[in-house]
Structures are given as structure tokens and as C-alpha cells.
C-alpha atoms as a PDB file:
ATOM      1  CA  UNK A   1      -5.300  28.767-188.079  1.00  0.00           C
ATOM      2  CA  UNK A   2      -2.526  29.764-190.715  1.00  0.00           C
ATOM      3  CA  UNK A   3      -0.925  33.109-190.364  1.00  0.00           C
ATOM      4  CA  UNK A   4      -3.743  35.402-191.301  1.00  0.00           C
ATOM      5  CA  UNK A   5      -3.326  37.801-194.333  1.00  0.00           C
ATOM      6  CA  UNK A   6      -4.893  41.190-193.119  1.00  0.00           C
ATOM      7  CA  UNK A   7      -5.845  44.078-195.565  1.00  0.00           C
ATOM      8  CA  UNK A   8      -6.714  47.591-194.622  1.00  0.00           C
ATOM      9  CA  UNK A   9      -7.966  50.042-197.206  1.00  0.00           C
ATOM     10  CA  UNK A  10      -9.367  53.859-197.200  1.00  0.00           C
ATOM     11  CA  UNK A  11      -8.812  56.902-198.402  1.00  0.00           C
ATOM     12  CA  UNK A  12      -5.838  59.805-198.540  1.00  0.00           C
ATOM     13  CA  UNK A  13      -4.849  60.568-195.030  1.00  0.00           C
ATOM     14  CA  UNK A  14      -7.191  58.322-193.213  1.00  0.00           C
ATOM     15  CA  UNK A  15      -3.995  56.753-191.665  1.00  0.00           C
ATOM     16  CA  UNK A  16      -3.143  53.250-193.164  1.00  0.00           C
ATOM     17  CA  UNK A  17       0.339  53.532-192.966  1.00  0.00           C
ATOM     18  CA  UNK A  18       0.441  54.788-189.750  1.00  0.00           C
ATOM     19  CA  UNK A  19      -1.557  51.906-188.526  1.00  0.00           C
ATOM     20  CA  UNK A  20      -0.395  49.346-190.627  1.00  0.00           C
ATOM     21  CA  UNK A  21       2.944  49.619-189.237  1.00  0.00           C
ATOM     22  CA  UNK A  22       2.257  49.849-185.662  1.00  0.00           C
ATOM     23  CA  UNK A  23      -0.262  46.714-186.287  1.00  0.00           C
ATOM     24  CA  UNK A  24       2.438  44.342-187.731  1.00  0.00           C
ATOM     25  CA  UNK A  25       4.699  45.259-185.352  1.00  0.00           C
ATOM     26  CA  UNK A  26       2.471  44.203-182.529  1.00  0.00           C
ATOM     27  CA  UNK A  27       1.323  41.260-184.303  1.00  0.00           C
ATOM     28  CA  UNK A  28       4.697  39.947-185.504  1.00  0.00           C
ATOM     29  CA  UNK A  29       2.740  40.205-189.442  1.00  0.00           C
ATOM     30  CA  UNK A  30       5.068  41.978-192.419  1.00  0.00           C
ATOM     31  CA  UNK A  31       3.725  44.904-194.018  1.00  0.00           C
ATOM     32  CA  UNK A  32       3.484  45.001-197.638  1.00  0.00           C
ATOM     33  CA  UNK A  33       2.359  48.891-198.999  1.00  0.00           C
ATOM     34  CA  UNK A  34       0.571  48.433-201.477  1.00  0.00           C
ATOM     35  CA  UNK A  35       0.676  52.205-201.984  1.00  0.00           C
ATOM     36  CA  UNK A  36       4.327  52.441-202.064  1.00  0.00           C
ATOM     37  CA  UNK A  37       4.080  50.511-205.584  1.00  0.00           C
ATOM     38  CA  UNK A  38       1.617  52.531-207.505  1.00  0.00           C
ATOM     39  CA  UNK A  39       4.258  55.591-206.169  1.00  0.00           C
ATOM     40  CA  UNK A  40       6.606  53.907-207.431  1.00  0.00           C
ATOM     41  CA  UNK A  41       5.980  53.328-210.881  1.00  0.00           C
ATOM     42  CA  UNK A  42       4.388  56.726-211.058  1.00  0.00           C
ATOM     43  CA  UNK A  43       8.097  57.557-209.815  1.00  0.00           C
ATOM     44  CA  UNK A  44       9.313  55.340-212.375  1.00  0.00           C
ATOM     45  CA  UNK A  45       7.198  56.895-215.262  1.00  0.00           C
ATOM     46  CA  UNK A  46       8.170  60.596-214.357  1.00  0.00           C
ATOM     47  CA  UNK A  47      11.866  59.000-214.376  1.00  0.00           C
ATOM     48  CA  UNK A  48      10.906  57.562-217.991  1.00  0.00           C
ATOM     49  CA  UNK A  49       9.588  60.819-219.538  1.00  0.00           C
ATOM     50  CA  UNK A  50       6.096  58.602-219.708  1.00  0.00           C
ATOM     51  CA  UNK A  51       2.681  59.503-219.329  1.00  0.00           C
ATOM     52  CA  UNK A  52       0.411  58.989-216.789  1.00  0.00           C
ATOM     53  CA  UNK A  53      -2.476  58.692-219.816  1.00  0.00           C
ATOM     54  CA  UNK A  54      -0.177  56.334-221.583  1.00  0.00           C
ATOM     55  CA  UNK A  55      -1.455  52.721-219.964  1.00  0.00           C
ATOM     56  CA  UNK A  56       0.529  50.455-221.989  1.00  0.00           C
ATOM     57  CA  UNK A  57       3.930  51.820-221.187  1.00  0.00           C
ATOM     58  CA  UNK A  58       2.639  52.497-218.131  1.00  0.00           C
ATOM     59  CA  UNK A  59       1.630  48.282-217.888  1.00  0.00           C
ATOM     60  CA  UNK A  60       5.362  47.956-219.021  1.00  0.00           C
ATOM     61  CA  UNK A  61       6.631  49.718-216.245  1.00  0.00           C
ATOM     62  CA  UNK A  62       4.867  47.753-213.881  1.00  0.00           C
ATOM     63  CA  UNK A  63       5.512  44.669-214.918  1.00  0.00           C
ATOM     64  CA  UNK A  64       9.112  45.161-215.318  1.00  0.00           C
ATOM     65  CA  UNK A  65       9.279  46.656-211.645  1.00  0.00           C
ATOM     66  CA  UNK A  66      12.228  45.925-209.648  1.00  0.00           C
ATOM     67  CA  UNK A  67      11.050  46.651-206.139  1.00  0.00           C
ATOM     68  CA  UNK A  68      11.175  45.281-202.862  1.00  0.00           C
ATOM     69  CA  UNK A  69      10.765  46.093-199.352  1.00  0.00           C
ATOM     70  CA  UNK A  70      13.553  46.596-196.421  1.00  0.00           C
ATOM     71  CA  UNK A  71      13.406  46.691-193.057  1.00  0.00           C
ATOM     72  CA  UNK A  72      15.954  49.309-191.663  1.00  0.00           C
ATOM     73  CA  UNK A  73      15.664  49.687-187.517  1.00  0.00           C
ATOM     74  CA  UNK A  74      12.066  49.657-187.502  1.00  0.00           C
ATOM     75  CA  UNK A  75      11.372  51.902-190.571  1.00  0.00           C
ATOM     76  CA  UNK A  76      10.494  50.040-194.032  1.00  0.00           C
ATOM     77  CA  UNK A  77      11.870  51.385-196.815  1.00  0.00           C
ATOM     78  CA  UNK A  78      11.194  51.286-200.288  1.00  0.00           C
ATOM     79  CA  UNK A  79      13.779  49.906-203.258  1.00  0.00           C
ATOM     80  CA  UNK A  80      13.628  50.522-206.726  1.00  0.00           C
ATOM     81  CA  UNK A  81      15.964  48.869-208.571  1.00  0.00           C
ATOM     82  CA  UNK A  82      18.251  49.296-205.353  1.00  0.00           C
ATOM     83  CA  UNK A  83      17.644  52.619-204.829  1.00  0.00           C
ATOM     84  CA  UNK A  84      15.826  54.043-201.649  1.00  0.00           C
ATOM     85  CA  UNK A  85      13.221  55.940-203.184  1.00  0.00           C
ATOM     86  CA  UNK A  86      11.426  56.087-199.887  1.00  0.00           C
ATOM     87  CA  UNK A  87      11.093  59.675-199.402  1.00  0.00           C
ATOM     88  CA  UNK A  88      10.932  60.835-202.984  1.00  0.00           C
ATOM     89  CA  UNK A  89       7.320  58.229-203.760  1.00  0.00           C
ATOM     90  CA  UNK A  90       5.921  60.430-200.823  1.00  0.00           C
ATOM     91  CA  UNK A  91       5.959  63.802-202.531  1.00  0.00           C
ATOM     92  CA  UNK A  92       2.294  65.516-203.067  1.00  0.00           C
ATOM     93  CA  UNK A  93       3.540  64.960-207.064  1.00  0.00           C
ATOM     94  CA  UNK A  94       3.642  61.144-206.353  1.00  0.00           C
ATOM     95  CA  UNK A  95       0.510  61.293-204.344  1.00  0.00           C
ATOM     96  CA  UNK A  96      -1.753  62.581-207.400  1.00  0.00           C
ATOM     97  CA  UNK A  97       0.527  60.980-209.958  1.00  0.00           C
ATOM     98  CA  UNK A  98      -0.115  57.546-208.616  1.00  0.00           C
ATOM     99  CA  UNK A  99      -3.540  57.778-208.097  1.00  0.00           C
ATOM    100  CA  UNK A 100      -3.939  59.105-212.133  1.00  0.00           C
ATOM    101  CA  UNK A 101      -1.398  55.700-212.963  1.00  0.00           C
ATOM    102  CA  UNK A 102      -3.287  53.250-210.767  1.00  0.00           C
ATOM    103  CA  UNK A 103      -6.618  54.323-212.805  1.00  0.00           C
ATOM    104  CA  UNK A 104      -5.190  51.811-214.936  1.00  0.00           C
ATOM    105  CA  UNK A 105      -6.699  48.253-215.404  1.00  0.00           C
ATOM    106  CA  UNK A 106      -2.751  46.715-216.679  1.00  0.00           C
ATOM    107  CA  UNK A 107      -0.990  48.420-214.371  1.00  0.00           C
ATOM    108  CA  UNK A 108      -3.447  47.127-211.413  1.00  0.00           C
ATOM    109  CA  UNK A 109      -3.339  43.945-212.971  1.00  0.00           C
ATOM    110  CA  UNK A 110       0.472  43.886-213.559  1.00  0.00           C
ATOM    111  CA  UNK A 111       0.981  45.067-209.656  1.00  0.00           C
ATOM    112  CA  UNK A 112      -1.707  42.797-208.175  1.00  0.00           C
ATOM    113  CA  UNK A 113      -0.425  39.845-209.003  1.00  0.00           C
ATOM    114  CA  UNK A 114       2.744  41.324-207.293  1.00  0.00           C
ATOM    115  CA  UNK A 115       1.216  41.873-204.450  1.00  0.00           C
ATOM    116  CA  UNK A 116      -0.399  37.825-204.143  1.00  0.00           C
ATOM    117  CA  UNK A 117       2.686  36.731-204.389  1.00  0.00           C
ATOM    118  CA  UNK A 118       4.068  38.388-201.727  1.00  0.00           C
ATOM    119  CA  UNK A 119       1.391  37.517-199.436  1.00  0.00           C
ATOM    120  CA  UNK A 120       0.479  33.976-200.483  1.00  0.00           C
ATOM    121  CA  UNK A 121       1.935  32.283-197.609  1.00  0.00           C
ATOM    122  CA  UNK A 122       0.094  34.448-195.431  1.00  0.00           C
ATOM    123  CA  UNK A 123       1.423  36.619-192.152  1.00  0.00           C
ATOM    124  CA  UNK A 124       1.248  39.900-193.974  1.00  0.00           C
ATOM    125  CA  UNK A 125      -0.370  43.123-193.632  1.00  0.00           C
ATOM    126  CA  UNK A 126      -1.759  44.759-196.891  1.00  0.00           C
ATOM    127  CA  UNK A 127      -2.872  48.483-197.062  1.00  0.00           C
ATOM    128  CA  UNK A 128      -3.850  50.619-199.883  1.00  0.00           C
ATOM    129  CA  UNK A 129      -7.119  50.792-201.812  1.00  0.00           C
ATOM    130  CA  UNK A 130      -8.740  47.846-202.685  1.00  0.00           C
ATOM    131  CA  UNK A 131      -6.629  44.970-200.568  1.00  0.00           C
ATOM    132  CA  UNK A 132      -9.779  43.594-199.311  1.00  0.00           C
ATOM    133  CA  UNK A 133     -12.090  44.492-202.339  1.00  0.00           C
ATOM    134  CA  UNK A 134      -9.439  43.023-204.732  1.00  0.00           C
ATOM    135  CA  UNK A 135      -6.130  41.757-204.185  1.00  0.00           C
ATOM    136  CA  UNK A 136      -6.682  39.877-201.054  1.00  0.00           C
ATOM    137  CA  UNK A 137     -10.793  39.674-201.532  1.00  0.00           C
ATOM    138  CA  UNK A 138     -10.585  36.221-199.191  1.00  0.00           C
ATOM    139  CA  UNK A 139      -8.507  38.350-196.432  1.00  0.00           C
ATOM    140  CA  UNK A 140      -9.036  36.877-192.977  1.00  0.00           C
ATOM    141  CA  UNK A 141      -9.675  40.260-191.310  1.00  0.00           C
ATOM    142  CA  UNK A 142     -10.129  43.400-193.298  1.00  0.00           C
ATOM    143  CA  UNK A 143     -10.193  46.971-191.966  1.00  0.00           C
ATOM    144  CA  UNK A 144     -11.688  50.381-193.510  1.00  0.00           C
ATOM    145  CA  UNK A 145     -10.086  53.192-192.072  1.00  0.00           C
ATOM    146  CA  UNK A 146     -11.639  56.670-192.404  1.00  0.00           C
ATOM    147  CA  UNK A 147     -11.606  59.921-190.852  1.00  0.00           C
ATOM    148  CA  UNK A 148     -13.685  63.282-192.051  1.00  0.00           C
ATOM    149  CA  UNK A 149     -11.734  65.259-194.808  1.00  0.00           C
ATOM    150  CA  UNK A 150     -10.802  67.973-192.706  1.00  0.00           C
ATOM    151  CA  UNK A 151      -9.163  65.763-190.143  1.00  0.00           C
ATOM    152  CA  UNK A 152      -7.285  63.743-193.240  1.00  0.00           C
ATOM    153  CA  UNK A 153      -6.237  66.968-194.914  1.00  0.00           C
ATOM    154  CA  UNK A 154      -4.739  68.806-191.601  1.00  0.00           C
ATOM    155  CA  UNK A 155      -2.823  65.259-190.761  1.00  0.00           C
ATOM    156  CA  UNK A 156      -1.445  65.824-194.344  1.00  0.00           C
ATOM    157  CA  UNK A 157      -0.645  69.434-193.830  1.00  0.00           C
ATOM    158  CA  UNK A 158       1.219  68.771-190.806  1.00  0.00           C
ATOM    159  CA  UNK A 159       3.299  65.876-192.442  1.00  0.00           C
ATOM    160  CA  UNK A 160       6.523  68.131-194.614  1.00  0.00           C
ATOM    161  CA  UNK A 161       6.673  65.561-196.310  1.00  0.00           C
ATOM    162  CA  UNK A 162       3.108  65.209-197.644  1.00  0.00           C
ATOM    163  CA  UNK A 163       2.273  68.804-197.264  1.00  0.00           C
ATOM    164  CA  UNK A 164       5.509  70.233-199.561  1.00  0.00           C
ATOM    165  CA  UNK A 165       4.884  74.207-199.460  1.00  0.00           C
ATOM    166  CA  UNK A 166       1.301  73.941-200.145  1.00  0.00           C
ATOM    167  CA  UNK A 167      -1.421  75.719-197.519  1.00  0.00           C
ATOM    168  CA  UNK A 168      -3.598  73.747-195.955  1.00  0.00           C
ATOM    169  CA  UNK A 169      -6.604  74.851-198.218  1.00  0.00           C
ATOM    170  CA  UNK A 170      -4.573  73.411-201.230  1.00  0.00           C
ATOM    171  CA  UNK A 171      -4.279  69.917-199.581  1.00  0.00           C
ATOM    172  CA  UNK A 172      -7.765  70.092-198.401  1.00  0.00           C
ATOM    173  CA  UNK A 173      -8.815  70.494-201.922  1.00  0.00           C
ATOM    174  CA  UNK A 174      -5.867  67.658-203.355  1.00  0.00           C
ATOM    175  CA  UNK A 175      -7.570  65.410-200.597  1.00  0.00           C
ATOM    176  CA  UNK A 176     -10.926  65.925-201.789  1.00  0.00           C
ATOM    177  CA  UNK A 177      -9.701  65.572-205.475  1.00  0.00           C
ATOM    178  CA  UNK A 178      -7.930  62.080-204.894  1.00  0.00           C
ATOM    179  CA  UNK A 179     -11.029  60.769-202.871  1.00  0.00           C
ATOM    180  CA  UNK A 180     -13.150  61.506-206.109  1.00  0.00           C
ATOM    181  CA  UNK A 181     -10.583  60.696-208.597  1.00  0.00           C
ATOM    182  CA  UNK A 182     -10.107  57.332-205.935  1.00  0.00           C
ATOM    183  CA  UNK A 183     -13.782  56.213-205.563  1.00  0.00           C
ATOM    184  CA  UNK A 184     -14.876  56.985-209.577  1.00  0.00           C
ATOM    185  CA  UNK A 185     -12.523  55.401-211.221  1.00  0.00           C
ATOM    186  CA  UNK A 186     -13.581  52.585-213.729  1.00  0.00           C
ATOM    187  CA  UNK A 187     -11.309  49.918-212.326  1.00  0.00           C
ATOM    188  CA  UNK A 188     -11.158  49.119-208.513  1.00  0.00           C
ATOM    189  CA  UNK A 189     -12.179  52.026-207.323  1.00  0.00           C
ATOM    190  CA  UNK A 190     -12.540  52.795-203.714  1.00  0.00           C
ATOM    191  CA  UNK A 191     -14.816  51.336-201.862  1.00  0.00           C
ATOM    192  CA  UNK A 192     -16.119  49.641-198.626  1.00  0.00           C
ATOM    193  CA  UNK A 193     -16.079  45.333-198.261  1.00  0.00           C
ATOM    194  CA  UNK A 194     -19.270  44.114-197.402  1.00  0.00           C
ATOM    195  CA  UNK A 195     -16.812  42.364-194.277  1.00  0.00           C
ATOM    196  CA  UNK A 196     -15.045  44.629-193.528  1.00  0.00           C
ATOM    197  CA  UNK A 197     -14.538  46.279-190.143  1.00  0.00           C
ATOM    198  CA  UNK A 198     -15.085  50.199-190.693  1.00  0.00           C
ATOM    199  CA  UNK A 199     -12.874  52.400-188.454  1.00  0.00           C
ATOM    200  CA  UNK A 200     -13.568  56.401-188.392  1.00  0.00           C
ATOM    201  CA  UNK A 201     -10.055  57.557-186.747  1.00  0.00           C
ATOM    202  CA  UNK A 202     -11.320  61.187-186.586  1.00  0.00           C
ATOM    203  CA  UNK A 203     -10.851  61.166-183.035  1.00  0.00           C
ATOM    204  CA  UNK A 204      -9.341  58.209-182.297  1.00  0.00           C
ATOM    205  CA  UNK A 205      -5.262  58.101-181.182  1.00  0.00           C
ATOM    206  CA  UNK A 206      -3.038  55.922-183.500  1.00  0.00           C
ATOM    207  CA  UNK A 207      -2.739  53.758-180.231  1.00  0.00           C
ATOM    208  CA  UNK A 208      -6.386  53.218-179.905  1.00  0.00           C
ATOM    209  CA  UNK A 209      -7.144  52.556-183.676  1.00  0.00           C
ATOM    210  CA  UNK A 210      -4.309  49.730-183.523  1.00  0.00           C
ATOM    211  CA  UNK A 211      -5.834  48.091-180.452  1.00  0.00           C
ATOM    212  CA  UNK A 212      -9.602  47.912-182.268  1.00  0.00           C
ATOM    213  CA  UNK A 213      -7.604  46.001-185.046  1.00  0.00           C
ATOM    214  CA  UNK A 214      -5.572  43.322-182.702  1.00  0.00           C
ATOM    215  CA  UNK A 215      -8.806  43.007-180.647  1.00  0.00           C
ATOM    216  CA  UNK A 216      -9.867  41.259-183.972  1.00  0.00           C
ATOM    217  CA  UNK A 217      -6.607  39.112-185.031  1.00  0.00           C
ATOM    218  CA  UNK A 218      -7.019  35.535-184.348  1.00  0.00           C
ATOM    219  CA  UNK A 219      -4.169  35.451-181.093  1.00  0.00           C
ATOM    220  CA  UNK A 220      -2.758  31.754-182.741  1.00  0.00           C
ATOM    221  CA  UNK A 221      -2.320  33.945-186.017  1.00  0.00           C
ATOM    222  CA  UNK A 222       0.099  36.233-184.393  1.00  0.00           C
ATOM    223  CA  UNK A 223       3.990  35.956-184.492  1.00  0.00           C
END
């Protein structure tokens, strides 16, 4: 079998990242965050004085992106036009922002095909929203990972980074506001492959969700 292309999707705070980075490690796969580029052109729009309403600059923006992916002892980090934008895509701004910007139809269009090119020759690891609804629809394994709101929310509270100097009732309702603004919108919205295999972390470790996935990688399509 060729080096498998893997795609895990759900909502805010269900931990894709999290997972996604401990399974490529332990498969030998790159990760590609799929996340991290909707951030980033919402990063890039706030940058441009554009709005998040305005699709066709928006489009622009996405097309034009310079961005790539580094690997720095272990950690990936996130390039804009050479700049490490890592931390400052993760704010609770550039959480809402890119949801609102990857509403879009262009701008998904403009950063899917991104995102098949990066993984065409397989061996990846795609998270986000709709990798295995979408982007990667012919994935070899895909993955739905959930978790109840209130478990999401408090693993975003506890994050500094995600949380900013909001209480925990203020990310509990900007969790349940991205889920709807995630799962109504008109194009690609959130939602559940029919093969997909559905995870519900809400009292799982990291460690145990990670060893559900490899239990389902094909072991000749592992580094």
C-alpha cells in the first residue's frame, strides 16, 4: 500500500492538533494543519485592513499565500511569508476570525487546492474541518474527533493561549458559537463522513485517543 493520506476533522477543542501531532510522530506521516491556513489568512486580512465579509479580497489573499510549514525540535511552526506567526494565528481573535473567513467558497477553494498539493504523494496527516468530507474525500483512514462542549471549552480555558483573559463562561459560549457558525455554514460545513471513524475524547487521555487511530493505520503505510 502507498503511504496513506489520513484526515481527522471535528470541532473547536475536540483535540485535532493535539492528536494529529502525536499520531504523525508515531507513524513517521507529516502533519499538514489545515487550520493553521484559514488562521492565517484571517491573520493576513486583519494585517491588510480587509474584511472578513469581503470574499474576493479575501480569495486574493488566499491565493497569493506565502506559507509553509517547519519543523523546529519537534514543534511545527507556521510561516507566513517567513515570518513565524505561530503563536499570533492561535489567538481567540484568529479562532473566530478564521472560522467567519473560511465561510467562504474562494477562499476554501483557493486553500484546498493548497492543501492537495501538499498531500498528493501521500504520507501526510490532515486535520481541520472537512479533510475527509472535502479536501481529501478519498482519505485512506479518516477520524472524527469529538468531545462534549463543556469538556472542549475547559481544555480551551486552560490553554493561555486559546483562553486570552476571557472566563471560562465566555469560551464556553465562543465554543458553542464556532460549532454553529462551523456546522451551518453554506459551504463545507462541519460534518461527519459516512467512513469515518468517530472518536468522543471526553474521557479519553491524548495517549489513548492516538493509539485508537494507529490501531487503524495500515502498519506497511507507516514510516
Amino acid at each position: 500500500m502507498n503511504r496513506p493520506v489520513v484526515a481527522i476533522d471535528g470541532p473547536s477543542g475536540a483535540g485535532k492538533t493535539t492528536a494529529a501531532v502525536r499520531l504523525a510522530a508515531a507513524a513517521g506521516l507529516l502533519r499538514i494543519d489545515t487550520g493553521a491556513m484559514y488562521r492565517a489568512v484571517a491573520l493576513a486580512a486583519r494585517r491588510a485592513g480587509v474584511s472578513p465579509d469581503d470574499s474576493s479580497r479575501l480569495a486574493a489573499l488566499a491565493r497569493d499565500l506565502d506559507l509553509s510549514f517547519r519543523n523546529d525540535a519537534g514543534a511545527q511552526r507556521v510561516l507566513l511569508s517567513g515570518e513565524d506567526v505561530s503563536e499570533a494565528i492561535r489567538t481567540p481573535e484568529m479562532s473566530m476570525m478564521s472560522s467567519a473567513v473560511s465561510a467562504h467558497a474562494p477562499v476554501r477553494e483557493a486553500l484546498v487546492a493548497k492543501q492537495r498539493e501538499m498531500g498528493r504523494g501521500g504520507g501526510v496527516v490532515l486535520e481541520g474541518r472537512d479533510t475527509g468530507t472535502v479536501v481529501f474525500p478519498g482519505a485512506d483512514v479518516k477520524f472524527f474527533l469529538d468531545a462534549s462542549v463543556a469538556v472542549r471549552a475547559r481544555r480551551r480555558f486552560l490553554d493561555p493561549l486559546t483562553r486570552g483573559d476571557r472566563t471560562y463562561e465566555e469560551v464556553l459560549r465562543d465554543v458553542l458559537r464556532r460549532d454553529v457558525q462551523d456546522s451551518t455554514r453554506e459551504h463545507s460545513p462541519l460534518r461527519v463522513a459516512q467512513d469515518a471513524v468517530y472518536i468522543d475524547s471526553t474521557t479519553l487521555t491524548v495517549e489513548e485517543v492516538v493509539e485508537r487511530m494507529l490501531r487503524r493505520l495500515p502498519a506497511e503505510g507507516r514510516g
